[in-house]
Protein backbone atom coordinates (compact mmCIF):
# COMPACT_ATOMS: atom_id res chain seq x y z
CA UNK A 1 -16.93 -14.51 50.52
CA UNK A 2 -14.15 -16.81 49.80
CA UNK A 3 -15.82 -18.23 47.15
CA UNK A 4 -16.35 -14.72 45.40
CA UNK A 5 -12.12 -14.21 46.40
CA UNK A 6 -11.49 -17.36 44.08
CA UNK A 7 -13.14 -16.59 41.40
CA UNK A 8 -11.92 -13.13 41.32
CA UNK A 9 -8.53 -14.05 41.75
CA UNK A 10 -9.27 -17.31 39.09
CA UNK A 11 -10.22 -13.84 36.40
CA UNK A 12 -7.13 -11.86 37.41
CA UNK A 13 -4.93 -14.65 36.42
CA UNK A 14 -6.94 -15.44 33.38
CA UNK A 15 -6.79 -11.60 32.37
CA UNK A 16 -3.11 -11.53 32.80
CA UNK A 17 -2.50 -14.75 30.98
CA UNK A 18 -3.84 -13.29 27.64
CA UNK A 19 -2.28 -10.17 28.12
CA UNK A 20 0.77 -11.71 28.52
CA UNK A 21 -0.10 -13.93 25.32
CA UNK A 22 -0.86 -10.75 23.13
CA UNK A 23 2.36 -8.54 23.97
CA UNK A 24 4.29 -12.29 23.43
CA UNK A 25 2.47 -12.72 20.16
CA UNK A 26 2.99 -8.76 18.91
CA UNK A 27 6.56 -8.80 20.24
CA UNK A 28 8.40 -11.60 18.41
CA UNK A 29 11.64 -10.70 17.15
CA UNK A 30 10.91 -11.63 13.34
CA UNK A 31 7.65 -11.70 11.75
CA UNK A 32 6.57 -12.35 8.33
CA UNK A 33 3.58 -9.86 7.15
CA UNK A 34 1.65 -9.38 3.81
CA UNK A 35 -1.16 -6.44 3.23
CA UNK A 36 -3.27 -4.97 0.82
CA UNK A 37 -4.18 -1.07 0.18
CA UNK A 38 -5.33 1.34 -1.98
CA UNK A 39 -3.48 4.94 -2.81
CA UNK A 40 -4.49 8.12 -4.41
CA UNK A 41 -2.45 11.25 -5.70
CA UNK A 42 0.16 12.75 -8.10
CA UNK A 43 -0.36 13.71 -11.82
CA UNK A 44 -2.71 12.60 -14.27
CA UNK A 45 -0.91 10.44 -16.88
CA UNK A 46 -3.13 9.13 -19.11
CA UNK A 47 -6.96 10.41 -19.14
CA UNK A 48 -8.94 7.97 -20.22
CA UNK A 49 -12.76 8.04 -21.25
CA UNK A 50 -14.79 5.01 -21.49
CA UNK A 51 -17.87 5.06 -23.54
CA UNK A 52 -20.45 2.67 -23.97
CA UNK A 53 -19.84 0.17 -27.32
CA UNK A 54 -23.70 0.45 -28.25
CA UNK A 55 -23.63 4.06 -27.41
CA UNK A 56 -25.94 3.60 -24.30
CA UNK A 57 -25.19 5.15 -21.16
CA UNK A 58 -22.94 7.71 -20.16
CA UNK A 59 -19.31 7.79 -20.56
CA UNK A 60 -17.19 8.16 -17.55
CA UNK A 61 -13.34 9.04 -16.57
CA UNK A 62 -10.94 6.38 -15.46
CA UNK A 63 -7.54 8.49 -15.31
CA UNK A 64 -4.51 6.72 -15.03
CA UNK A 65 -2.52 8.76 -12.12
CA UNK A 66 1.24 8.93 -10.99
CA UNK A 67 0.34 7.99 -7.14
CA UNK A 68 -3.11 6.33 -7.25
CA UNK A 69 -3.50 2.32 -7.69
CA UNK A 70 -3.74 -0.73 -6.06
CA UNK A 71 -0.94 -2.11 -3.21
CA UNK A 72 -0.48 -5.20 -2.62
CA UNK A 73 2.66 -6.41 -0.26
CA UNK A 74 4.50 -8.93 1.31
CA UNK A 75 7.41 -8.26 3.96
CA UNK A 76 9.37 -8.77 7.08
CA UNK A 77 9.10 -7.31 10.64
CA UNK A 78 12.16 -6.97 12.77
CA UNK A 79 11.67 -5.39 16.53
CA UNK A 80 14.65 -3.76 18.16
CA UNK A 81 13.04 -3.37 21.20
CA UNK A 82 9.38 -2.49 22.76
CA UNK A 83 9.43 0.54 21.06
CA UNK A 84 11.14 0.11 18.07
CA UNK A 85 11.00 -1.70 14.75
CA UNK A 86 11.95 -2.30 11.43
CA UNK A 87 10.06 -3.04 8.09
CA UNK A 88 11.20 -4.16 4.75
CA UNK A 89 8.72 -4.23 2.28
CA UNK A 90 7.86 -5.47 -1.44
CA UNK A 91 4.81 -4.26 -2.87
CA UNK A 92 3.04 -4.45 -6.73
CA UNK A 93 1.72 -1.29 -6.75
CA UNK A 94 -1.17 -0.54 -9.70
CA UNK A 95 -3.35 2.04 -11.41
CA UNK A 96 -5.64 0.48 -14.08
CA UNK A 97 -8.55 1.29 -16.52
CA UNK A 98 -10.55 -1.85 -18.02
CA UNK A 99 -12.77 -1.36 -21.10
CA UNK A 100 -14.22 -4.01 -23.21
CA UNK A 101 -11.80 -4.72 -25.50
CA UNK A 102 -8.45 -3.81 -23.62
CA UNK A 103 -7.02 -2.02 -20.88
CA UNK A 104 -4.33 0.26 -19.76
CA UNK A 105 -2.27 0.41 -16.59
CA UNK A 106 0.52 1.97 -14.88
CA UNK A 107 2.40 -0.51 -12.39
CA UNK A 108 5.50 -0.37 -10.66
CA UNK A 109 7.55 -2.66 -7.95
CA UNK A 110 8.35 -0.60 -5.04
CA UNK A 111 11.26 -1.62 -2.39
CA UNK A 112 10.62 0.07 0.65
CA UNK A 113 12.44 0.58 4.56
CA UNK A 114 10.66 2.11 7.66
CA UNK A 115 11.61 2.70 10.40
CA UNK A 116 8.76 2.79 13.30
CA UNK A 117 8.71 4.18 16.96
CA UNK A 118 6.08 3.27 19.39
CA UNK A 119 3.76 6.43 20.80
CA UNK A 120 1.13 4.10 22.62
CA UNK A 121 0.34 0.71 23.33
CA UNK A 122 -1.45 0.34 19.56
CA UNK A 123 0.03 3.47 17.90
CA UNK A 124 3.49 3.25 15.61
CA UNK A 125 4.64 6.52 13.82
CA UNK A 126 7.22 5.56 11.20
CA UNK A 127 9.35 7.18 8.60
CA UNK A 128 11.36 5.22 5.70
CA UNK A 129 12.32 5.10 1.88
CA UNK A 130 11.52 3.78 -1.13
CA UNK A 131 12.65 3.01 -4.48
CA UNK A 132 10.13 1.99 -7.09
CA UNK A 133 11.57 -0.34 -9.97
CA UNK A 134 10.36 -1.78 -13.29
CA UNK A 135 8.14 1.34 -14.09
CA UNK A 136 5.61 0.67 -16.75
CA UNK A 137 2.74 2.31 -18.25
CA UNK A 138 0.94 -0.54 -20.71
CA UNK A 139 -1.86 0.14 -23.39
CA UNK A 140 -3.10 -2.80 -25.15
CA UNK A 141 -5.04 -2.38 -28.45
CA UNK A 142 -8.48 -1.69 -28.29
CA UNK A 143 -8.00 2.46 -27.26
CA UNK A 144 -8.89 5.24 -29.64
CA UNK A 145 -8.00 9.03 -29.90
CA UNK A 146 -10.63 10.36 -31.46
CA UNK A 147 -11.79 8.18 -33.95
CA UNK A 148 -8.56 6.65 -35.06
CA UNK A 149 -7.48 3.17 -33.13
CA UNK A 150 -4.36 3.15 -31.21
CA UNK A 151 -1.75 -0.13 -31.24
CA UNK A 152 -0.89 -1.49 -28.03
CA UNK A 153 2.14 -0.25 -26.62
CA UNK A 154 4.53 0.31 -23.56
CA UNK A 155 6.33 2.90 -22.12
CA UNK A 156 9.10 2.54 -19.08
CA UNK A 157 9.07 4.73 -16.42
CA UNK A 158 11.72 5.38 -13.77
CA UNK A 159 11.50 6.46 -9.94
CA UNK A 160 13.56 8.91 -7.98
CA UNK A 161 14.16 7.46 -4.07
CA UNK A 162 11.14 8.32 -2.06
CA UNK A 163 10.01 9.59 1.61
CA UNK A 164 7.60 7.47 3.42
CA UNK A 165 5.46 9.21 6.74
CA UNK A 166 2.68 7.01 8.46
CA UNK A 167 0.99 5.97 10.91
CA UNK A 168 0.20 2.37 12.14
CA UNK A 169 -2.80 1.50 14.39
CA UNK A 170 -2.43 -2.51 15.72
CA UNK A 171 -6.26 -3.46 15.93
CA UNK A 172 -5.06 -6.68 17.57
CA UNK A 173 -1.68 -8.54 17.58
CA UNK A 174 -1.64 -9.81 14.45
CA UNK A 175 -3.74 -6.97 12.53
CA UNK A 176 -2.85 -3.37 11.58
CA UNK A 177 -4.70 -0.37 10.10
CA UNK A 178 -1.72 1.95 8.21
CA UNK A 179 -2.33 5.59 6.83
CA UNK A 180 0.61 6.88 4.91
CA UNK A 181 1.68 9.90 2.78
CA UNK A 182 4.69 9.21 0.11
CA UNK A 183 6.71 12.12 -1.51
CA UNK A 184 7.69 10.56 -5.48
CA UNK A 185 8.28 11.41 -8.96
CA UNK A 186 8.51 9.49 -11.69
CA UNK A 187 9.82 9.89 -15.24
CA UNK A 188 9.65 8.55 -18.61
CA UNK A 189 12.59 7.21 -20.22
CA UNK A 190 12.00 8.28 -23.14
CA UNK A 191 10.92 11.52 -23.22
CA UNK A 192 12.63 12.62 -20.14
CA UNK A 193 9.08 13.81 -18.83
CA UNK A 194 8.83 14.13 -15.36
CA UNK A 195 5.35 13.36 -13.55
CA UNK A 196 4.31 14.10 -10.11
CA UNK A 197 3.82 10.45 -8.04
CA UNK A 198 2.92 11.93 -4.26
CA UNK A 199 0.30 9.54 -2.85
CA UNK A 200 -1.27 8.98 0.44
CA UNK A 201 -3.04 5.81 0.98
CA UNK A 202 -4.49 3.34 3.43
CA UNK A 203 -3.70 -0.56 3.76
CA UNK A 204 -4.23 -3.41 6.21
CA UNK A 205 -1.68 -5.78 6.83
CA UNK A 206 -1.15 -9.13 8.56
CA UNK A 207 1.38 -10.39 11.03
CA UNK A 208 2.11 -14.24 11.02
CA UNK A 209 2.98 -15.84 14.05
């Protein structure tokens, strides 16, 4: 019986040691983080067929869209408290079609603040901004419109300041699971054409000890 008391009281200990080692290793004051995602949304931009070269196959649709792309970030973490925090946030964010002999893409540098508050022991709700700079949509040669080859060429695009909702689910300390909805429009300089650049998305990001 006192044997079984031990080693009950030997697990208790044991438990609360790596508790205490998880809330210590999710609670540190700074932390570096990086992440990858993927978004979709806003306007069509550029449609985009690719066909086949030998004339094989079927042709398919690659749009180019105003929200949609690749994310890929790096950033820092500061906590206010147990249930508050702060993110600051760099991201290349990138929508791209690839045919055989070139391809097109719409990419953009967002800068981005939230702000998160903490609902549960893994749950963070979080609102912020963010400005997306050095808009570009890119065509290298190789794209036709109709029959007639187009040159390779670039267009600039410009951001308004942007609202950021989500939702952050910590799968352990040092991993998180982020769904996210982003109100955005973009223009192009020079054609003062406005686009539509709402996107929601999902990402997974690291926390460095």
């Amino acid at each position: 019986m006192l044997f079984h008391r031990v080693i009950c009281a030997t697990l208790l200990l044991a438990g609360v040691g790596t508790s205490a080692f998880a809330q210590d290793a999710s609670a540190r004051k700074f932390q570096f983080m990086a992440g990858f995602g993927y978004t979709l949304g806003g306007d069509t931009i550029v449609p985009i067929t690719l066909t086949p070269e030998n004339g094989d196959g079927k042709s398919y649709h690659e749009d180019l869209s105003g929200g949609a792309g690749l994310d890929l970030r790096l950033g820092m973490q500061m906590r206010l408290s147990d249930k508050m925090r702060l993110q600051a946030m760099a991201a290349y964010h990138n929508d791209q079609a690839n045919g055989i002999h070139g391809h097109a893409s719409f990419r953009r540098i967002p800068l981005e603040l939230v702000a998160h508050w903490r609902t549960s022991e893994n749950w963070w709700l979080g609102v912020g901004v963010r400005q997306a700079l050095n808009g570009m949509l890119d065509r290298q040669a190789g794209f036709k419109s109709g029959d007639t080859p187009l040159p390779a060429r670039k267009w600039e695009v410009s951001f308004s300041p942007a609202l950021i909702l989500e939702a952050e689910y910590m799968m352990s300390p040092n991993w998180g699971l982020k769904m996210r909805g982003v109100k955005e429009h973009g223009k192009f300089k020079e054609f003062e054409e406005k686009f539509n650049a709402d996107h929601v998305g999902a990402m997974v990001l690291y926390y460095f000890d």
